[in-house]
C-alpha atoms as a PDB file:
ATOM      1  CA  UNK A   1      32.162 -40.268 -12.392  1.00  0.00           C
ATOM      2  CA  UNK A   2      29.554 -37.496 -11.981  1.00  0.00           C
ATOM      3  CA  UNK A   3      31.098 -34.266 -10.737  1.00  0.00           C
ATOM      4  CA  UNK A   4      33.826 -35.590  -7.531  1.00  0.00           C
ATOM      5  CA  UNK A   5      31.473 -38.642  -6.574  1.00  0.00           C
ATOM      6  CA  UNK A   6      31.578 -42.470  -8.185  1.00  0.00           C
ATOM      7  CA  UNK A   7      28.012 -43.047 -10.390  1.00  0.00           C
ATOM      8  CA  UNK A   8      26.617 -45.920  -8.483  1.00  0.00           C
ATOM      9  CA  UNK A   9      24.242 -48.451 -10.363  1.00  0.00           C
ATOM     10  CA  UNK A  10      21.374 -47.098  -8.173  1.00  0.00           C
ATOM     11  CA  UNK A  11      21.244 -44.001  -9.599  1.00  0.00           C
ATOM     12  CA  UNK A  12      21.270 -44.961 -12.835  1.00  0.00           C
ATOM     13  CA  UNK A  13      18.717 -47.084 -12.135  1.00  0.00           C
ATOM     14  CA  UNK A  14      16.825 -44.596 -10.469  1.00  0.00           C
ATOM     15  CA  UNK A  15      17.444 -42.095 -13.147  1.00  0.00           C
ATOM     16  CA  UNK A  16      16.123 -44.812 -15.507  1.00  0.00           C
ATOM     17  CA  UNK A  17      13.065 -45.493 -13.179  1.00  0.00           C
ATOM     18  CA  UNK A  18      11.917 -41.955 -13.370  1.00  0.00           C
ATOM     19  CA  UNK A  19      12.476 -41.244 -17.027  1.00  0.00           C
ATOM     20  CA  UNK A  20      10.296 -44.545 -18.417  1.00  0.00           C
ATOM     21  CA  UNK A  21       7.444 -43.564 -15.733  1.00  0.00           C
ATOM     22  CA  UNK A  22       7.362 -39.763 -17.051  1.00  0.00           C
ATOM     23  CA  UNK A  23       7.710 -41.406 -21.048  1.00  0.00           C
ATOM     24  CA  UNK A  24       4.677 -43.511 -19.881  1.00  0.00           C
ATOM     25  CA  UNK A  25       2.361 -41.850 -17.649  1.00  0.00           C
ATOM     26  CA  UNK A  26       3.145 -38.207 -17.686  1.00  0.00           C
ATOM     27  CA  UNK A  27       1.246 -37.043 -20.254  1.00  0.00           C
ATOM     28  CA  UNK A  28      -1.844 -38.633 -18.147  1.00  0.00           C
ATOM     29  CA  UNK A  29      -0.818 -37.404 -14.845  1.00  0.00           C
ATOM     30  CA  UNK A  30      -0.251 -33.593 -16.034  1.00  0.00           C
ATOM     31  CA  UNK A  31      -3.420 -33.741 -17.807  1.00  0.00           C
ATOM     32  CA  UNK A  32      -4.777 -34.845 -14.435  1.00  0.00           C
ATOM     33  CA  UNK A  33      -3.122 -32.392 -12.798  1.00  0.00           C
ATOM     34  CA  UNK A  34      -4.180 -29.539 -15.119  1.00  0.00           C
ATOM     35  CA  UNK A  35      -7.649 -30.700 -14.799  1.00  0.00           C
ATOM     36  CA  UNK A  36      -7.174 -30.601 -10.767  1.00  0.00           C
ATOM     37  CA  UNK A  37      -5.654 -27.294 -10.526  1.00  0.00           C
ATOM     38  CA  UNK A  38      -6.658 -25.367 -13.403  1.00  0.00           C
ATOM     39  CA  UNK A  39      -3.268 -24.326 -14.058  1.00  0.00           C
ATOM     40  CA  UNK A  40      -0.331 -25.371 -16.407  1.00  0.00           C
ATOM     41  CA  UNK A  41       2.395 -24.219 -14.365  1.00  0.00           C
ATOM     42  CA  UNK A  42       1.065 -25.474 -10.866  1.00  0.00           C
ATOM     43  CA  UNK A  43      -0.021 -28.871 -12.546  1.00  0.00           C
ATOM     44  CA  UNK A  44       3.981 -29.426 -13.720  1.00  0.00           C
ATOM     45  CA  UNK A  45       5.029 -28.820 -10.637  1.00  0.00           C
ATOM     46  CA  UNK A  46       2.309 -31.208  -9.325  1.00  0.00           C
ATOM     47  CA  UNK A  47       3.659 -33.850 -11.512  1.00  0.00           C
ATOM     48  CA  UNK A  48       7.460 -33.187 -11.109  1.00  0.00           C
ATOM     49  CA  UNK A  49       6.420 -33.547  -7.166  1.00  0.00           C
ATOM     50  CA  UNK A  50       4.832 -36.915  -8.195  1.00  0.00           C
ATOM     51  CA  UNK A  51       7.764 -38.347  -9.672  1.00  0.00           C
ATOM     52  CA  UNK A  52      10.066 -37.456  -7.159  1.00  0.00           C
ATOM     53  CA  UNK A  53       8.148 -38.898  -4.888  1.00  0.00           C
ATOM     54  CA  UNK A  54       7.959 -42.034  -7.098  1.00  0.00           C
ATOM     55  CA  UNK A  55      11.863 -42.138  -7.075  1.00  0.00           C
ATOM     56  CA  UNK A  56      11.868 -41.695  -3.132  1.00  0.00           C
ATOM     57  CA  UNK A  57       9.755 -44.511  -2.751  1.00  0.00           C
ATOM     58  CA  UNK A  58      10.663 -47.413  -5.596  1.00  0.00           C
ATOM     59  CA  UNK A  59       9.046 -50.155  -3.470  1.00  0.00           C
ATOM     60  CA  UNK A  60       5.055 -48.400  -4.409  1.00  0.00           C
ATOM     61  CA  UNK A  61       5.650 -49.034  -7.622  1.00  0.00           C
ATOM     62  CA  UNK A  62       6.252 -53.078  -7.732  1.00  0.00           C
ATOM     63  CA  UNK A  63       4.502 -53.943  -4.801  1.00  0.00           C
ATOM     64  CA  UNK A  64       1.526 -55.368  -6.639  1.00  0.00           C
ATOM     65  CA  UNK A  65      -1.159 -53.351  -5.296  1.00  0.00           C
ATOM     66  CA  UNK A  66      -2.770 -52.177  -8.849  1.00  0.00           C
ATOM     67  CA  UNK A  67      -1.324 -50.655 -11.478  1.00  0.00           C
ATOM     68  CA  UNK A  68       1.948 -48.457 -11.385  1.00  0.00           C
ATOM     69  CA  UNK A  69      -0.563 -45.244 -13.346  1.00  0.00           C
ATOM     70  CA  UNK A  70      -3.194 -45.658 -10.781  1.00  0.00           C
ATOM     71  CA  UNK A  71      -0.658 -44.973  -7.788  1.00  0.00           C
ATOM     72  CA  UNK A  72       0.626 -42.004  -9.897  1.00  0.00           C
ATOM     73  CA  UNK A  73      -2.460 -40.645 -10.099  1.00  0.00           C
ATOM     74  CA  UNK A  74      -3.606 -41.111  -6.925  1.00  0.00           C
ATOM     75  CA  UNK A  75      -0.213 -39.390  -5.447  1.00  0.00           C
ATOM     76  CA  UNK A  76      -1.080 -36.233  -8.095  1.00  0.00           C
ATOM     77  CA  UNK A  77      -4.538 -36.428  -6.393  1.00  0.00           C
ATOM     78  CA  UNK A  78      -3.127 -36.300  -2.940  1.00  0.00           C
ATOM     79  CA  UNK A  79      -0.729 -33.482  -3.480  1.00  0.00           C
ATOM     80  CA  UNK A  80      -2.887 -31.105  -4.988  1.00  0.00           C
ATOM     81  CA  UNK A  81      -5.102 -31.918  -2.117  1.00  0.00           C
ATOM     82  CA  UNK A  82      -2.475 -31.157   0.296  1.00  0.00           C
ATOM     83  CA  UNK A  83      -1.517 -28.267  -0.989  1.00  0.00           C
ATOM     84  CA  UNK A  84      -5.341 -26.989  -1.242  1.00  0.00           C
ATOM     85  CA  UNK A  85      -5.698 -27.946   2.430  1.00  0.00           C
ATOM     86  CA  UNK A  86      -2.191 -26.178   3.460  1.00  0.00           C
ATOM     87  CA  UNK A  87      -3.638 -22.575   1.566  1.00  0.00           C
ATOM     88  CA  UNK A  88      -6.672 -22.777   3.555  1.00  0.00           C
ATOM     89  CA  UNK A  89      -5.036 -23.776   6.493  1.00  0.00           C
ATOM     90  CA  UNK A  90      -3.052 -20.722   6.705  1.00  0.00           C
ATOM     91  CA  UNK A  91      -4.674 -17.434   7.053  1.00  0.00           C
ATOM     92  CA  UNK A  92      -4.892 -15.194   4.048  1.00  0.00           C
ATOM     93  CA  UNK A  93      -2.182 -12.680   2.593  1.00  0.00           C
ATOM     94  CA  UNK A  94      -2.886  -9.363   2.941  1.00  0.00           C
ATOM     95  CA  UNK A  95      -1.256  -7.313   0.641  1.00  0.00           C
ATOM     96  CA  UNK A  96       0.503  -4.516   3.154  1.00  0.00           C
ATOM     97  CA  UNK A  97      -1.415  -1.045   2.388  1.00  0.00           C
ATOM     98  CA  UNK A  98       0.208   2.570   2.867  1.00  0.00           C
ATOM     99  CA  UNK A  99       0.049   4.007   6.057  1.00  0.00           C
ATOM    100  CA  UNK A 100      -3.261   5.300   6.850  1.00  0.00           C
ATOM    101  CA  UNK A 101      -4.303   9.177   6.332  1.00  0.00           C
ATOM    102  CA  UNK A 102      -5.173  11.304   8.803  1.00  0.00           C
ATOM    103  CA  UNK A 103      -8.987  11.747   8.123  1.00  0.00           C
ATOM    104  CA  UNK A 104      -8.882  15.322   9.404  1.00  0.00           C
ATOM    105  CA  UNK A 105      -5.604  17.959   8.408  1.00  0.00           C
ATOM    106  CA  UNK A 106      -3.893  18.707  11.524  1.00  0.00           C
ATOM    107  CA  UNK A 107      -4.979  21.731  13.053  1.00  0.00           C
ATOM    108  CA  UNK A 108      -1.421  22.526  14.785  1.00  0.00           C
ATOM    109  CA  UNK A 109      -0.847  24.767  11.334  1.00  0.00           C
ATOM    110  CA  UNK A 110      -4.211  26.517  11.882  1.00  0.00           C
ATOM    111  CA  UNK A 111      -3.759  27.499  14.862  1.00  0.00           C
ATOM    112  CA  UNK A 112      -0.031  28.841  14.636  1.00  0.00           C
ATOM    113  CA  UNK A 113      -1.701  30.911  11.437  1.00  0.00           C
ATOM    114  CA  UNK A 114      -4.175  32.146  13.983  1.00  0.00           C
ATOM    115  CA  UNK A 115      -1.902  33.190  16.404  1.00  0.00           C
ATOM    116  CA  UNK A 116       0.484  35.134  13.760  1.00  0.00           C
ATOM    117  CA  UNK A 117      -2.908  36.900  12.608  1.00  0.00           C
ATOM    118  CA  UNK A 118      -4.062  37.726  15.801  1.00  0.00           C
ATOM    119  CA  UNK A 119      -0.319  38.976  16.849  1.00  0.00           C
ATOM    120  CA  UNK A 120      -0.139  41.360  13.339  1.00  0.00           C
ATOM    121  CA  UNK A 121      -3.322  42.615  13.843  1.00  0.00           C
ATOM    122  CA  UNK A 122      -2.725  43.689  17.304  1.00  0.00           C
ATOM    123  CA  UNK A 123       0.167  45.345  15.862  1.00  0.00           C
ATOM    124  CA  UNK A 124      -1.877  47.581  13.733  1.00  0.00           C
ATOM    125  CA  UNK A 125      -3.017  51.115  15.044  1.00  0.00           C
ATOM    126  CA  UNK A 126      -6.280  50.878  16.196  1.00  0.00           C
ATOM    127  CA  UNK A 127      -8.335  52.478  13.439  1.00  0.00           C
ATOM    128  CA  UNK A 128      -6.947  50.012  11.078  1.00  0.00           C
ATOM    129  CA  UNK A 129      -7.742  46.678  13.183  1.00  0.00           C
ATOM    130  CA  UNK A 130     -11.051  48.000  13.570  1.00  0.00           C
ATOM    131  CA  UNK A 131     -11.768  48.712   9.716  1.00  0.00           C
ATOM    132  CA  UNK A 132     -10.334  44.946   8.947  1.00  0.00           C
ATOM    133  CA  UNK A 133     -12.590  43.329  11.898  1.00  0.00           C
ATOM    134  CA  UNK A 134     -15.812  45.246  10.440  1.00  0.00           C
ATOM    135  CA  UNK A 135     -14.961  44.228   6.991  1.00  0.00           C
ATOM    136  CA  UNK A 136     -13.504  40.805   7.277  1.00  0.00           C
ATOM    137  CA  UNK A 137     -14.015  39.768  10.821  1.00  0.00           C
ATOM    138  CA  UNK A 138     -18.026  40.548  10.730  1.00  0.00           C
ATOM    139  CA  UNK A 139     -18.736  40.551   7.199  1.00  0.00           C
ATOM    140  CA  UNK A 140     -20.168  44.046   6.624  1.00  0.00           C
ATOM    141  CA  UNK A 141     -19.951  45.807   3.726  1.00  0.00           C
ATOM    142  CA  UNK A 142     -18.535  49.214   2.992  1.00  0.00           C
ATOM    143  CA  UNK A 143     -21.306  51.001   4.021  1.00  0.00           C
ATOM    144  CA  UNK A 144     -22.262  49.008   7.251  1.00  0.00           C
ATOM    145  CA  UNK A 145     -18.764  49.231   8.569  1.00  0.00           C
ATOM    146  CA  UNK A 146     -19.193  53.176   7.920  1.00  0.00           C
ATOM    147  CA  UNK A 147     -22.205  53.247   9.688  1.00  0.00           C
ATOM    148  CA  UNK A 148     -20.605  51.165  12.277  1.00  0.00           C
ATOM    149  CA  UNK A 149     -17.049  53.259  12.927  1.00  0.00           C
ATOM    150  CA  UNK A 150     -19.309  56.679  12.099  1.00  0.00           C
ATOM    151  CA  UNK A 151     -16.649  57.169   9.506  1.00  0.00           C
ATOM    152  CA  UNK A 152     -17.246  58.204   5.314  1.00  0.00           C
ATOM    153  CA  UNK A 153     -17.271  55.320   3.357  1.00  0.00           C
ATOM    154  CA  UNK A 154     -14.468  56.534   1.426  1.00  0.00           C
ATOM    155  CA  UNK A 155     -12.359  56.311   4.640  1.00  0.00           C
ATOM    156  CA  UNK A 156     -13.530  52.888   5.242  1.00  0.00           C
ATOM    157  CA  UNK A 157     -11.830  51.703   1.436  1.00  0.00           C
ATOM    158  CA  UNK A 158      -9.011  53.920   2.637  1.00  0.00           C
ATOM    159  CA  UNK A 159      -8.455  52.844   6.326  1.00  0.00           C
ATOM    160  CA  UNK A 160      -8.551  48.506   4.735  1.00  0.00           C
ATOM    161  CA  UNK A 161      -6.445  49.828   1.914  1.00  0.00           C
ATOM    162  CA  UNK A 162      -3.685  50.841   4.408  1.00  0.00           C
ATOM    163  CA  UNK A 163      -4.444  47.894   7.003  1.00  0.00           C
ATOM    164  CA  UNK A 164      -4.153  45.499   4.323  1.00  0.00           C
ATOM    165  CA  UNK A 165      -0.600  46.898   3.367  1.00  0.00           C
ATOM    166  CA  UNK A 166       0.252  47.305   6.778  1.00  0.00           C
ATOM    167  CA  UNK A 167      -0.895  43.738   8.226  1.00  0.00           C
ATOM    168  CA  UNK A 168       1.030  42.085   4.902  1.00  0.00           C
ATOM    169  CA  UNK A 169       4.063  44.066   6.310  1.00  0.00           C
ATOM    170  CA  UNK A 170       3.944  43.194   9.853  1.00  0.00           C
ATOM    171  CA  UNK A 171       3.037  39.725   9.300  1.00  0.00           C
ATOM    172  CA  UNK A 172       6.480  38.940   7.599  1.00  0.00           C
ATOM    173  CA  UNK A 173       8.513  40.198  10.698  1.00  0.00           C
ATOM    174  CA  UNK A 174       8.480  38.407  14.081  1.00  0.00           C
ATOM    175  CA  UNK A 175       6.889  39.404  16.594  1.00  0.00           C
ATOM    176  CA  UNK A 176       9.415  42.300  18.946  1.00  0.00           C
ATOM    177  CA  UNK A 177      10.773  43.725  15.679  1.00  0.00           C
ATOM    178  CA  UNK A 178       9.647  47.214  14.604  1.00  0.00           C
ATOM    179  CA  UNK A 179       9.605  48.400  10.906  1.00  0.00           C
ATOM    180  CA  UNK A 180      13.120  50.214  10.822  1.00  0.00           C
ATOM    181  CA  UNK A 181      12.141  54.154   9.592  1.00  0.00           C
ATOM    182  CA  UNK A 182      14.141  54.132   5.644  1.00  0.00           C
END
């Protein structure tokens, strides 16, 4: 008895069937095979395929229609050809790629930055804003943005000195909060 069920005389027959037809012809059909598929492990399974298809069908083998290697053959012939018409058959793989980047950065950060700029340096005294606009704003240099206010060019460093300090200190509180006097 195998396992819980009786071992019938077909099987053992059958077992028999497949084991002289691999000790016989399966060193020609996976050397077939390998030549088909160009590949060891494909061309095995190719053969193993073969056989069990060999074992399904007992009646092939004896009915006197050439010989029993030529029918082996041709069956490793039609699977891999199966299986080569199945892979084309069905569309592609495509491995799955990462979720696509955003070609440009958001802008919703640049625009809350402008806002909190635009908010501090409203919050500046006047004379301040307007040395930080001339120098950073427009461009100009020391001299043009002394030309510009009609101011020394000493009070020009002076004035973005202090606006700089100023606008770094306003720009960490939130908007409504004044700079408590300590």
């Amino acid at each position: 008895m195998v396992g819980s069920r009786p071992v019938r005389r077909r099987d053992v027959a059958d077992e028999a069937l497949v084991r002289s037809l691999y000790e016989e012809h399966g060193r020609a059909m996976l050397a077939y095979a390998t030549q088909l598929t160009r590949d060891r492990a494909a061309a095995e399974d190719v053969v193993q395929e073969a056989l069990v298809r060999a074992w399904r069908h007992p009646d092939s083998l004896v009915n006197g229609k050439g010989s029993v290697r030529g029918w082996l053959l041709t069956v490793v012939r039609n699977i891999v050809t199966d299986t080569a018409r199945a892979r084309k058959a069905r569309p592609p793989e495509v491995p799955e790629s990462p979720t696509d980047v955003a070609i440009e950065r958001d802008h919703a950060d640049q625009v809350v930055n402008s806002m909190l700029v635009v908010d501090a340096l409203n919050r500046l005294s006047r004379e301040h804003r307007e040395v930080l606009e001339q120098v950073y704003l427009l461009g100009s240099t020391v001299a043009e943005a002394a030309k510009a206010l009609g101011i020394p060019p000493g009070t020009v460093k002076s004035r973005s000195y202090y606006a700089l300090r100023a606008l770094r200190d306003v720009a960490g509180r939130p908007p409504g909060v004044e700079r408590s006097a300590s």
